[in-house]
C-alpha atoms as a PDB file:
ATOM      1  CA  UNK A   1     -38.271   5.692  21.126  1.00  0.00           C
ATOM      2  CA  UNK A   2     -37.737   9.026  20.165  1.00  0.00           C
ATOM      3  CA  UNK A   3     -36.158  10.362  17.135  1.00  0.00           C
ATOM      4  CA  UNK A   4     -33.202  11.850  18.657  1.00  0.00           C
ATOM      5  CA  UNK A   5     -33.023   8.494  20.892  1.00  0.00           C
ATOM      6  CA  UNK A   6     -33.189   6.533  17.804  1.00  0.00           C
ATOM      7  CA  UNK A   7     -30.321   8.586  15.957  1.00  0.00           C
ATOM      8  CA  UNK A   8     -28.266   8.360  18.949  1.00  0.00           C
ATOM      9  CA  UNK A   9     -28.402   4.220  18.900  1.00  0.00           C
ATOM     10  CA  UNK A  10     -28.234   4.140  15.486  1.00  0.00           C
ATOM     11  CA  UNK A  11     -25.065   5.963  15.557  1.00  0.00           C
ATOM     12  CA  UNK A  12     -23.564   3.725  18.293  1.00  0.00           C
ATOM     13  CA  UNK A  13     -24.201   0.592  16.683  1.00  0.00           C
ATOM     14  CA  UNK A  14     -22.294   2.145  13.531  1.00  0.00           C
ATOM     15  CA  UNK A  15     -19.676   3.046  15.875  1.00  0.00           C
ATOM     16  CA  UNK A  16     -19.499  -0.240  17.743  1.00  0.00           C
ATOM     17  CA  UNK A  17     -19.783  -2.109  14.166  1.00  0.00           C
ATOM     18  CA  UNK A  18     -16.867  -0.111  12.357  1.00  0.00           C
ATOM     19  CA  UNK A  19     -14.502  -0.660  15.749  1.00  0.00           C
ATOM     20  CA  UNK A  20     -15.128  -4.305  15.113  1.00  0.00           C
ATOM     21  CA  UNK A  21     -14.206  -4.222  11.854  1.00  0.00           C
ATOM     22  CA  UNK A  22     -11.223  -1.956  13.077  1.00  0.00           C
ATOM     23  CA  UNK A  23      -9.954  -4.863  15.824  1.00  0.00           C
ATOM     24  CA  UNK A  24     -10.482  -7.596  12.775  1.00  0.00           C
ATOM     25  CA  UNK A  25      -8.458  -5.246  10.226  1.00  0.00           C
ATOM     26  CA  UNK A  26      -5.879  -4.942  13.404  1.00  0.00           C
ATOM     27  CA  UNK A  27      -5.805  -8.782  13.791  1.00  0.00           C
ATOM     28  CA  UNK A  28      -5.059  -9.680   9.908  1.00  0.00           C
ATOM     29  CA  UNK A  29      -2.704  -6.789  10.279  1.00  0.00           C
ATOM     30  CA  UNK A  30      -0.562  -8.931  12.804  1.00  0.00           C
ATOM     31  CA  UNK A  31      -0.829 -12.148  10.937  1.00  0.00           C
ATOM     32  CA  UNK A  32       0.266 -10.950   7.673  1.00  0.00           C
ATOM     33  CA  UNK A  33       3.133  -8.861   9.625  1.00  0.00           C
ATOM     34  CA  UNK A  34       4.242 -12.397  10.768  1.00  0.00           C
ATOM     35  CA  UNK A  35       3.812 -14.414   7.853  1.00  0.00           C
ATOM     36  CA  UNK A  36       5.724 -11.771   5.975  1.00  0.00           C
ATOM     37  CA  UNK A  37       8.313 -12.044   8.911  1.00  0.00           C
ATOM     38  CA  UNK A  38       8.438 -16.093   8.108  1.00  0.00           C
ATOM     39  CA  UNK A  39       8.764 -15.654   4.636  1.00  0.00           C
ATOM     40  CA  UNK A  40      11.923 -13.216   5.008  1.00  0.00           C
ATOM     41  CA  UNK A  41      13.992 -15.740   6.958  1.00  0.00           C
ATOM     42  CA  UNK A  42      12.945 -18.634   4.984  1.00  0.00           C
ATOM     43  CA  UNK A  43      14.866 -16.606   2.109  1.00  0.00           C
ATOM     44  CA  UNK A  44      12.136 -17.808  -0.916  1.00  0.00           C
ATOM     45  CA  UNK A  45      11.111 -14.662  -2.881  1.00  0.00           C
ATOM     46  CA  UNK A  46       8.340 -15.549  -4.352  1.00  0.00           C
ATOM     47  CA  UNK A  47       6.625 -16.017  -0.811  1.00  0.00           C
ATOM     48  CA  UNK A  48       8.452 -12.853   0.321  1.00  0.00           C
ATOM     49  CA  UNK A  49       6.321 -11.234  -2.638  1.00  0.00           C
ATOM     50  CA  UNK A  50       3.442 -12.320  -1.736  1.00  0.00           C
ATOM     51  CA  UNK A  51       3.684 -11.849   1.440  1.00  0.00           C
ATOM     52  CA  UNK A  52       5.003  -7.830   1.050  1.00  0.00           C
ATOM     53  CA  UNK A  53       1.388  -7.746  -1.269  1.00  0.00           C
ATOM     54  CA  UNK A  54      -0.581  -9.172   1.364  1.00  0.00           C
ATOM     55  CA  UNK A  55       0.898  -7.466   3.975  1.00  0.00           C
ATOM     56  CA  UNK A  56       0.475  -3.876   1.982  1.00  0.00           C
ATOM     57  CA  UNK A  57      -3.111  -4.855   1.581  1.00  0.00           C
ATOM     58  CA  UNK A  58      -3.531  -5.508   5.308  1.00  0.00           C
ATOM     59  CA  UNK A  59      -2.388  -2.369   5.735  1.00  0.00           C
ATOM     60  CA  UNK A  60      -4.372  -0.442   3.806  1.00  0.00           C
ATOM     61  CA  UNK A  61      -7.371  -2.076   5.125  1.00  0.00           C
ATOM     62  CA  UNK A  62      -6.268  -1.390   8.818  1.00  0.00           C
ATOM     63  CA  UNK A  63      -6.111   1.829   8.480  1.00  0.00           C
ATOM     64  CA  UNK A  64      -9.413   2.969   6.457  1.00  0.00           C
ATOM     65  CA  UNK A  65     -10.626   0.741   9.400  1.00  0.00           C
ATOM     66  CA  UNK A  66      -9.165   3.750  11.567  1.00  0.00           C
ATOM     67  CA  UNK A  67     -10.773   6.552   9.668  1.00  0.00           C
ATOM     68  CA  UNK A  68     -14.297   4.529   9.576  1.00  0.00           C
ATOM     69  CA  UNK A  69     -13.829   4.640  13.540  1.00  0.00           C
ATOM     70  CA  UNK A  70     -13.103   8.213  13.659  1.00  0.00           C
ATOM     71  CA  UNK A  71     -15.524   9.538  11.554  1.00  0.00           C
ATOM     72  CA  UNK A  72     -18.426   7.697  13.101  1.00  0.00           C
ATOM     73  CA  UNK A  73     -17.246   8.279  16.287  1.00  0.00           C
ATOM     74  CA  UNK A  74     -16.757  12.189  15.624  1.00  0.00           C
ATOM     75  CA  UNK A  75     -20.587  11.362  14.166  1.00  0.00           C
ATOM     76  CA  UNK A  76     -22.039   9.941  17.475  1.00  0.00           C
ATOM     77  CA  UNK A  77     -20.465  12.858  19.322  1.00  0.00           C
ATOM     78  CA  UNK A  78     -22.347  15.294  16.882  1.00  0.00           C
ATOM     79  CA  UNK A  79     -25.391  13.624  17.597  1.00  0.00           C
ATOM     80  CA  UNK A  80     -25.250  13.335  21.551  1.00  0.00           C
ATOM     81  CA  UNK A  81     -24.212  17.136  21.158  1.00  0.00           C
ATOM     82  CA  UNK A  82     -27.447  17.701  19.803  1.00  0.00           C
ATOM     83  CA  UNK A  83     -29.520  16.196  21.983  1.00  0.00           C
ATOM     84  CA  UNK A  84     -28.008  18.000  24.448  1.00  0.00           C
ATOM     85  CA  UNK A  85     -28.735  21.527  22.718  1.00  0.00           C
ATOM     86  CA  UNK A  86     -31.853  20.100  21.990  1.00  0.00           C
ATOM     87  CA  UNK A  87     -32.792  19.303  25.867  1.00  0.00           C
ATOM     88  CA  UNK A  88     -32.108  23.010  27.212  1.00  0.00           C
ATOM     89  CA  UNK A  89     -33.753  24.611  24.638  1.00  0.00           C
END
C-alpha cells in the first residue's frame, strides 16, 4: 500500500473510531437526560443533584465527541484532497 493510500485509511479509521465514540457519547447523553427527567418528578434532591452532575458531564463529553468528529473528518478531507493534487501532478 502506498503512502498516500495508507494515510488515507489511517485517517478513516480515526474518523470511523471518533464517530463511534460520538454515537456512544450521544447514547449516555439520552440516558442521563432521562434519569435526570426521573429524578425531577420523583421530587428527591439529592438524586436531582446528581443527576444535573451527571447529566452536565454527559454533556460535555457529547459534545468534544462532536469536535473529535469534525476535526478528523475535516482531516480525512485534507488528505483525500491531496491525493488528488498529488494524482494530476
Amino acid at each position: 500500500m502506498s503512502e498516500p493510500q495508507s494515510q488515507m485509511y489511517a485517517a478513516m479509521e480515526e474518523a470511523g473510531r471518533a464517530d463511534r465514540k460520538k454515537r456512544e457519547a450521544a447514547e449516555a447523553l439520552r440516558v442521563r437526560q432521562h434519569e435526570y427527567e426521573t429524578a425531577n418528578q420523583r421530587g428527591r434532591q439529592q438524586q436531582i443533584k446528581r443527576a444535573r452532575a451527571a447529566l452536565a458531564a454527559a454533556q460535555v463529553a457529547y459534545e468534544a465527541a462532536k469536535r473529535d468528529v469534525q476535526r478528523l473528518d475535516d482531516k480525512a478531507e485534507e488528505v483525500a484532497q491531496a491525493q488528488v493534487r498529488a494524482a494530476y501532478m
